[in-house]
C-alpha atoms as a PDB file:
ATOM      1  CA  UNK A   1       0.000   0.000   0.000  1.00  0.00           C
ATOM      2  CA  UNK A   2       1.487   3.146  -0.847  1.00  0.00           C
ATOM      3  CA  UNK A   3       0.942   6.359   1.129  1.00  0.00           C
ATOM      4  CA  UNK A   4      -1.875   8.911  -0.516  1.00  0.00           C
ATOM      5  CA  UNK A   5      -0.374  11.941   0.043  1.00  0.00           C
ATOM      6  CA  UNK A   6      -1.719  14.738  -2.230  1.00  0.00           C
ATOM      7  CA  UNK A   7       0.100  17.482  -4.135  1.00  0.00           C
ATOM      8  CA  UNK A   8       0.622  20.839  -2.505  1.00  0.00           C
ATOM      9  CA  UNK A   9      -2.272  23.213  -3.169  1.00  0.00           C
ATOM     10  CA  UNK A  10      -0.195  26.528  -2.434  1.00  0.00           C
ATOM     11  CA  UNK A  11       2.470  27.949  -3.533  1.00  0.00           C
ATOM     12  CA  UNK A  12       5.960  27.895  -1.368  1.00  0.00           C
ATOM     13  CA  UNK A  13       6.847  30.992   0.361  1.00  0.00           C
ATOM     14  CA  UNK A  14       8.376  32.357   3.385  1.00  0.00           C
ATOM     15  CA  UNK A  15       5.458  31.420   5.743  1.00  0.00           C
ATOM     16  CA  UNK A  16       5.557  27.777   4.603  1.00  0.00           C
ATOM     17  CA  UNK A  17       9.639  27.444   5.028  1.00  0.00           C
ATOM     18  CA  UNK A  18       8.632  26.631   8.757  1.00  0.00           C
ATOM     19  CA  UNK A  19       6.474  24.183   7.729  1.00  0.00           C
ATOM     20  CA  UNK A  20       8.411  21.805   5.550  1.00  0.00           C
ATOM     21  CA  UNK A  21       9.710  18.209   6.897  1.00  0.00           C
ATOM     22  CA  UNK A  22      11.735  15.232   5.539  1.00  0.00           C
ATOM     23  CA  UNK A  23       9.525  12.163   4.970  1.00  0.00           C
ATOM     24  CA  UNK A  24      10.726   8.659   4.559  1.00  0.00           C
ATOM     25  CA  UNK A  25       8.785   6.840   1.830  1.00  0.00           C
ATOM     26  CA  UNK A  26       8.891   3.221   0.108  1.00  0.00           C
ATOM     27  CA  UNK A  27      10.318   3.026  -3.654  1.00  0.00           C
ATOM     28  CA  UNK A  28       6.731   2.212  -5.063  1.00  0.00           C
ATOM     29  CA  UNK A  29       5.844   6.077  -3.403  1.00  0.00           C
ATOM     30  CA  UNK A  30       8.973   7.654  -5.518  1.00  0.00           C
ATOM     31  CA  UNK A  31       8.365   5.482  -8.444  1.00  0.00           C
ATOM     32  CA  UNK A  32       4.392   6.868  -8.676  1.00  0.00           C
ATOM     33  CA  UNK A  33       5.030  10.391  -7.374  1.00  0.00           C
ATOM     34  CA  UNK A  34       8.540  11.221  -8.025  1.00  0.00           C
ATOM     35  CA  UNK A  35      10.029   9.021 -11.122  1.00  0.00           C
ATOM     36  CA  UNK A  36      12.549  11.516 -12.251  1.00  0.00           C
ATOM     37  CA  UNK A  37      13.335  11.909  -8.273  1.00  0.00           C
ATOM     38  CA  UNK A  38      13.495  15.532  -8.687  1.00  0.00           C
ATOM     39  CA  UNK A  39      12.084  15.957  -4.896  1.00  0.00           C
ATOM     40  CA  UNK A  40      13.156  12.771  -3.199  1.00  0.00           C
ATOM     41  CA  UNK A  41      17.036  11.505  -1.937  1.00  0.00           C
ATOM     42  CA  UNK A  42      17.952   7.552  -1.800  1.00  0.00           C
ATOM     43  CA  UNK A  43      18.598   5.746   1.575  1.00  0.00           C
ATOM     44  CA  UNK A  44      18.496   2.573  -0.637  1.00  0.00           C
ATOM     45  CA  UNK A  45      17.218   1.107  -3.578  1.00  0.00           C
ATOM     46  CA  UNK A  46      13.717   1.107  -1.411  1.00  0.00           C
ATOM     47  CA  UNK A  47      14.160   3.385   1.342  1.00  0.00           C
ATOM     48  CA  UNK A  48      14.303   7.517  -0.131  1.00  0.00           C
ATOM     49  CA  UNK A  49      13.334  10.568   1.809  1.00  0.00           C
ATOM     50  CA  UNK A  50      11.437  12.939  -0.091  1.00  0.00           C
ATOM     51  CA  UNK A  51       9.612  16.304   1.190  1.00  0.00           C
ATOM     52  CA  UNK A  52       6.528  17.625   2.466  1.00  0.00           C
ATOM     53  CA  UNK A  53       4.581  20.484   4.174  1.00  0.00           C
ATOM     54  CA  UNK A  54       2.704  19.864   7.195  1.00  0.00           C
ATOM     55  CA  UNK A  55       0.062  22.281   6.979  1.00  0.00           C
ATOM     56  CA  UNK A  56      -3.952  22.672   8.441  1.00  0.00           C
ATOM     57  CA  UNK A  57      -5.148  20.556   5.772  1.00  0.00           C
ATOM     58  CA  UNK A  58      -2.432  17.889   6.805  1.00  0.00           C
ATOM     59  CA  UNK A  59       0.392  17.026   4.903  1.00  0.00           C
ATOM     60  CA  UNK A  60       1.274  17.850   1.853  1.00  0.00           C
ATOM     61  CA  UNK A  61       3.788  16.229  -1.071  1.00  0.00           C
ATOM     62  CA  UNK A  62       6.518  18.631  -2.191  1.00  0.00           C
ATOM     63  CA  UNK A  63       6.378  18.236  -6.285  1.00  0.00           C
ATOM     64  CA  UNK A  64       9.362  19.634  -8.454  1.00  0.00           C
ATOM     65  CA  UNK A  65       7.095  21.805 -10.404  1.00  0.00           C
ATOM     66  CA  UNK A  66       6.562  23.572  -6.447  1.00  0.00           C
ATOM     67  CA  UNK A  67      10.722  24.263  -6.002  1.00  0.00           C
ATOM     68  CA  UNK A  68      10.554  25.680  -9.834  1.00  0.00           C
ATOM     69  CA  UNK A  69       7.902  28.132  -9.001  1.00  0.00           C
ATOM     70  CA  UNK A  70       9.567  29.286  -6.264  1.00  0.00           C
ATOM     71  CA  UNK A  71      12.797  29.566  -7.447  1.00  0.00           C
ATOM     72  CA  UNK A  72      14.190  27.167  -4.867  1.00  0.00           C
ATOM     73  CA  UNK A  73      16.528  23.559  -4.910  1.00  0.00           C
ATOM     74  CA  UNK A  74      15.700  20.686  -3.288  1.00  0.00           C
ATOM     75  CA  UNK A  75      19.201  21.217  -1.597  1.00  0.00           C
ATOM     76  CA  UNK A  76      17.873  24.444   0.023  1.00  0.00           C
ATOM     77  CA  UNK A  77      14.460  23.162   1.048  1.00  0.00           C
ATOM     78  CA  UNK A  78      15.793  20.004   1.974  1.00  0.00           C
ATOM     79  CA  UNK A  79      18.413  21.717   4.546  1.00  0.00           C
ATOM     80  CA  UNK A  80      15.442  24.087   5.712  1.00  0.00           C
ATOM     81  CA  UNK A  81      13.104  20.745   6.181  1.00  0.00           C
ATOM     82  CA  UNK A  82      15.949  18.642   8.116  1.00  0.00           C
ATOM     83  CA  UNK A  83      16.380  22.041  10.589  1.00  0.00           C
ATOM     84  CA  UNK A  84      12.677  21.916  11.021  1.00  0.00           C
ATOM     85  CA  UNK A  85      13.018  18.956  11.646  1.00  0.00           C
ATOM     86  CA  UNK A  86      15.829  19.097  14.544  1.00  0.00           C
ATOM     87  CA  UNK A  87      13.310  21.756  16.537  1.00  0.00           C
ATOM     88  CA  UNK A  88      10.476  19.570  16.228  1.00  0.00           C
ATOM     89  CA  UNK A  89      12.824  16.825  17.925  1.00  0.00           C
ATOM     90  CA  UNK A  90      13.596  19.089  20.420  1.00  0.00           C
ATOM     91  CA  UNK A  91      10.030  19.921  20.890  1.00  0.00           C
ATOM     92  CA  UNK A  92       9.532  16.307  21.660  1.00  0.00           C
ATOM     93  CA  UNK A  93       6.667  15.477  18.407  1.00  0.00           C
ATOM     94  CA  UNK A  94       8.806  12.595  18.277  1.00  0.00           C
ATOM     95  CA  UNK A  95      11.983  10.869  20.775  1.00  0.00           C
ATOM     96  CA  UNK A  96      14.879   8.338  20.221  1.00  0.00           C
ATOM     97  CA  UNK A  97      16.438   6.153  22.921  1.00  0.00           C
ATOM     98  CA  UNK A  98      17.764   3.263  23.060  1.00  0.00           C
ATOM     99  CA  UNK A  99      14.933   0.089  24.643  1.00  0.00           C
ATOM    100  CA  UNK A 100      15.410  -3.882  26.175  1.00  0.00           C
ATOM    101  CA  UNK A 101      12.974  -6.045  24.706  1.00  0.00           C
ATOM    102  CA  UNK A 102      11.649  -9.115  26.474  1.00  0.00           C
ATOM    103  CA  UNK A 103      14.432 -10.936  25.710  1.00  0.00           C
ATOM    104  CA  UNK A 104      17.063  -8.814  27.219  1.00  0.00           C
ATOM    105  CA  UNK A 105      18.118  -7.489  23.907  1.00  0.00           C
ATOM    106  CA  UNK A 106      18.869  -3.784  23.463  1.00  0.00           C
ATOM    107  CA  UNK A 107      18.281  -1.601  20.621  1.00  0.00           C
ATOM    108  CA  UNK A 108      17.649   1.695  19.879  1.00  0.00           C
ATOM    109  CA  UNK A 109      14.764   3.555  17.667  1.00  0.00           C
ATOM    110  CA  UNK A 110      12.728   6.512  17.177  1.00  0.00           C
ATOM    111  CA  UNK A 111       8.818   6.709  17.111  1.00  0.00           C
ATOM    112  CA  UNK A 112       6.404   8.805  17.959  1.00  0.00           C
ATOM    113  CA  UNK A 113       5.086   9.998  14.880  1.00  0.00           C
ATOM    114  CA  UNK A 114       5.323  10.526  10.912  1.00  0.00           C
ATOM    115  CA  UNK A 115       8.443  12.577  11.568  1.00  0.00           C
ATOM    116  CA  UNK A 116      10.568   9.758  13.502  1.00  0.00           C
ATOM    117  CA  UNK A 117      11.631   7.400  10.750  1.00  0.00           C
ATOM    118  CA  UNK A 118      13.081  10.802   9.167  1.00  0.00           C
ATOM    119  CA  UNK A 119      14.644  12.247  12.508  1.00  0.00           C
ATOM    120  CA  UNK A 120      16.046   8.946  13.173  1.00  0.00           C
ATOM    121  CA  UNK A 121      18.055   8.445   9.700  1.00  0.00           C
ATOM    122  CA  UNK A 122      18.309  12.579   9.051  1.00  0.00           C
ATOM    123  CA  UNK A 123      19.259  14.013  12.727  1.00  0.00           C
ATOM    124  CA  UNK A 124      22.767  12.603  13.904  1.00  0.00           C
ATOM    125  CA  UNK A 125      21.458  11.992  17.458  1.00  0.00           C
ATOM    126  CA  UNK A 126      20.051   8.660  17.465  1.00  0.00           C
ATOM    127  CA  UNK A 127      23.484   7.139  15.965  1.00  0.00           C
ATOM    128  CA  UNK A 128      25.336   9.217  18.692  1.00  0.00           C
ATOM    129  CA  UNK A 129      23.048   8.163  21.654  1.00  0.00           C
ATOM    130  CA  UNK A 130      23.963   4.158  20.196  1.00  0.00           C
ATOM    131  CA  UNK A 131      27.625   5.044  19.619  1.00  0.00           C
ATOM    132  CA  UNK A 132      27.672   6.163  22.971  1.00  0.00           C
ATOM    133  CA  UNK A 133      25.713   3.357  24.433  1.00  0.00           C
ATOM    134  CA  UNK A 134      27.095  -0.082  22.271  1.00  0.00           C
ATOM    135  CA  UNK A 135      30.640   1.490  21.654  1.00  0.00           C
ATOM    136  CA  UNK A 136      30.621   0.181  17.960  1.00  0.00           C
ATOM    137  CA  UNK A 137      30.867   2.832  15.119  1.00  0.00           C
ATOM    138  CA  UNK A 138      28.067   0.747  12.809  1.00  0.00           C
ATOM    139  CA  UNK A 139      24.046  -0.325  13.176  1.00  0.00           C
ATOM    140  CA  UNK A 140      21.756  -1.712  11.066  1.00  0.00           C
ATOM    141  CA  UNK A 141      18.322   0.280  10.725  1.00  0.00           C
ATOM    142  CA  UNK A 142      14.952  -0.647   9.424  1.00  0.00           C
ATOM    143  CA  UNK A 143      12.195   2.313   8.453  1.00  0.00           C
ATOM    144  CA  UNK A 144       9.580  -0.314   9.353  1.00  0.00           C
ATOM    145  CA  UNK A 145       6.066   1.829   9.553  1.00  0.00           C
ATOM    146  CA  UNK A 146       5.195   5.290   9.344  1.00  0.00           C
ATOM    147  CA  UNK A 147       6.056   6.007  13.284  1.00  0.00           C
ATOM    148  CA  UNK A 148       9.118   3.624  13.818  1.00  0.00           C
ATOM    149  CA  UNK A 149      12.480   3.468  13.150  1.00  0.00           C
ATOM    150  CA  UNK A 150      14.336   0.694  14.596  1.00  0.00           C
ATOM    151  CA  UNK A 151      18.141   0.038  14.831  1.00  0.00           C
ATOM    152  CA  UNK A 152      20.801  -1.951  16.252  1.00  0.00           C
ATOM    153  CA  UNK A 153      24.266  -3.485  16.549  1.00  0.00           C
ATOM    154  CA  UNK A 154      25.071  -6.488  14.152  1.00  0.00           C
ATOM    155  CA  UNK A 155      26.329  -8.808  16.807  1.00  0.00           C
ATOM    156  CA  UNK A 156      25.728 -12.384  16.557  1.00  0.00           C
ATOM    157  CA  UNK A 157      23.407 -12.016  19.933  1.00  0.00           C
ATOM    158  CA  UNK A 158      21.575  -8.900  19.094  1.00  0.00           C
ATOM    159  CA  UNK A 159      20.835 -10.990  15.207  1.00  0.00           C
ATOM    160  CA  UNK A 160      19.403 -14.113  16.566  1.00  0.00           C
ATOM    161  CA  UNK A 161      17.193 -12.339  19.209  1.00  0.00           C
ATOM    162  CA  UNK A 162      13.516 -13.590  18.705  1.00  0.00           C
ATOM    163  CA  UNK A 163      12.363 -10.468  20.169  1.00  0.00           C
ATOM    164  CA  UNK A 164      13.738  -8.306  17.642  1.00  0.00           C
ATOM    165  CA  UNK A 165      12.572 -10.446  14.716  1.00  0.00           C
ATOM    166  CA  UNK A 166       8.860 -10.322  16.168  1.00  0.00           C
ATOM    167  CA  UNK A 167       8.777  -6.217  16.973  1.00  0.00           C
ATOM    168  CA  UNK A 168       9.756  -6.044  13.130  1.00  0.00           C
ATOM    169  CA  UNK A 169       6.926  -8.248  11.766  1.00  0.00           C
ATOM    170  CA  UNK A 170       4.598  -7.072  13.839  1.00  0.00           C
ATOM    171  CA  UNK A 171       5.556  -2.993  13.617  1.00  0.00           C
ATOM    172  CA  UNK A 172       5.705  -3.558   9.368  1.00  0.00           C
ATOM    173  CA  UNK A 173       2.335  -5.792   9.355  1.00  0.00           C
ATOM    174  CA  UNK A 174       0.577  -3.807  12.088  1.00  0.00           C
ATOM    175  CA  UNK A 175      -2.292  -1.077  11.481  1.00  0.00           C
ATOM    176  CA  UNK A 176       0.339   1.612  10.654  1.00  0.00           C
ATOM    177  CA  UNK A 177       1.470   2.284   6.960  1.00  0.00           C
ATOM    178  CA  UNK A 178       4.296   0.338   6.676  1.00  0.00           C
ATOM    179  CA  UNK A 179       7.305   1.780   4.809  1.00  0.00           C
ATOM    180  CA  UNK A 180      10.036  -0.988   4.719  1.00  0.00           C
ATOM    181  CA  UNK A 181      11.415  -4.473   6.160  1.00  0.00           C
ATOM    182  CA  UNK A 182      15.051  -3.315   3.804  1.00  0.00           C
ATOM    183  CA  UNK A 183      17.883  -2.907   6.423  1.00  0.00           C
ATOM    184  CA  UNK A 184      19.637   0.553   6.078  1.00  0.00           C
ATOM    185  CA  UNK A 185      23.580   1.044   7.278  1.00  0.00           C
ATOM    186  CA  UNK A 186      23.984   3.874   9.757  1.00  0.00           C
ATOM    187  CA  UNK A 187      27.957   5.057  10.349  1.00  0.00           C
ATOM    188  CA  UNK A 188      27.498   8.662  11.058  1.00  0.00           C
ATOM    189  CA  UNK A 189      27.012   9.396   7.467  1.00  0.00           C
ATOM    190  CA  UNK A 190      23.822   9.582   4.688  1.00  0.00           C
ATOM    191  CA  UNK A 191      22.357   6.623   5.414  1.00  0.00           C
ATOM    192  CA  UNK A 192      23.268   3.730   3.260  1.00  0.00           C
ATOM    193  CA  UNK A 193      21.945   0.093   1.946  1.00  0.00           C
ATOM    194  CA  UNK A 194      22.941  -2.026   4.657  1.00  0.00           C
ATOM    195  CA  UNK A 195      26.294  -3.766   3.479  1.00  0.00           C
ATOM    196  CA  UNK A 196      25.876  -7.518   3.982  1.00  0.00           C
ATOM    197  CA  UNK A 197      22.645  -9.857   4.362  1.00  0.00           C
ATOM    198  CA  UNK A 198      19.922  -9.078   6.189  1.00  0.00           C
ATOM    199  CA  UNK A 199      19.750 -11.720   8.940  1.00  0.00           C
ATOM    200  CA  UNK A 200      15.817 -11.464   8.766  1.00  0.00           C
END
């Protein structure tokens, strides 16, 4: 199922700037909204971030025929969105930590809302809360619904935890638009396809 944003109905201008947000979408989204990916960024070959506006109506997809008209990149708008994005983190519309599941097994994640999978692979304070915490310099992540970003360590223990396994099949077949079961690499840079094979 692909998420039914629709189009902006307004032009950009200065009283939208505050309004704009990185949004992580599935490749079907980019390949039926954004084919020439003129408004979207790859994670992966099926994890991209693309933009929108958050506005009374609700959100709205970013088009490139919208940064044309208003005489703005995606660079720019992107830069404004992800600093828009930092003060709604610090706002709290959304929080990252790092959780035990049942079995003991500790990862880290962001939810909270449409703007966590985004803040958690855009915002460089998840991976430095985890660096911090499991003392390794690379996780795996997974963009598994609309509200949840998962992530962890690739040890052998942290891999065969059934925990882990069942939060991700249940959080990517739950009511919640799912985005994504592809595992993303996070190492302090843009987020990357996860180098290796997926365990699950």
């Amino acid at each position: 199922m692909i998420d039914t944003i629709p189009p902006l109905e307004t032009p950009l201008d200065a009283t939208t700037h505050p309004h704009l947000y990185p949004y992580v979408v599935e490749r079907g989204w980019v390949d039926t909204h954004d084919p020439q990916g003129e408004v979207s960024e790859p994670f992966s070959d099926d994890v991209f971030v693309t933009l929108v506006l958050d506005g009374p109506a609700g959100l709205r997809r970013l088009r490139a025929q919208d940064l044309l008209e208003a005489g703005l990149t995606f660079e720019a708008v992107f830069a404004q969105a992800a600093s828009n994005l930092s003060r709604a983190w610090s706002a709290r519309h959304f929080e990252f930590g790092i959780t035990r599941l049942d079995d003991g097994t500790l990862i880290g994640g962001c939810r909270g809302n449409w703007m966590a999978p985004a803040g958690g692979l855009v915002l460089g304070n998840l991976y430095q809360s985890m660096v911090e915490h499991f003392e390794v310099p690379e996780f795996a992540a997974i963009a598994v619904n609309r509200t949840l970003l998962i992530a962890f360590p690739t040890d052998t223990k942290t891999l065969s935890s059934l925990a882990l396994r069942q939060l991700v099949e249940e959080a990517a077949s739950g009511a919640i638009l799912p985005i994504s079961r592809t595992w993303l690499r996070l190492d302090g840079d843009w987020p990357s396809a996860y180098r290796g094979v997926p365990a699950f």
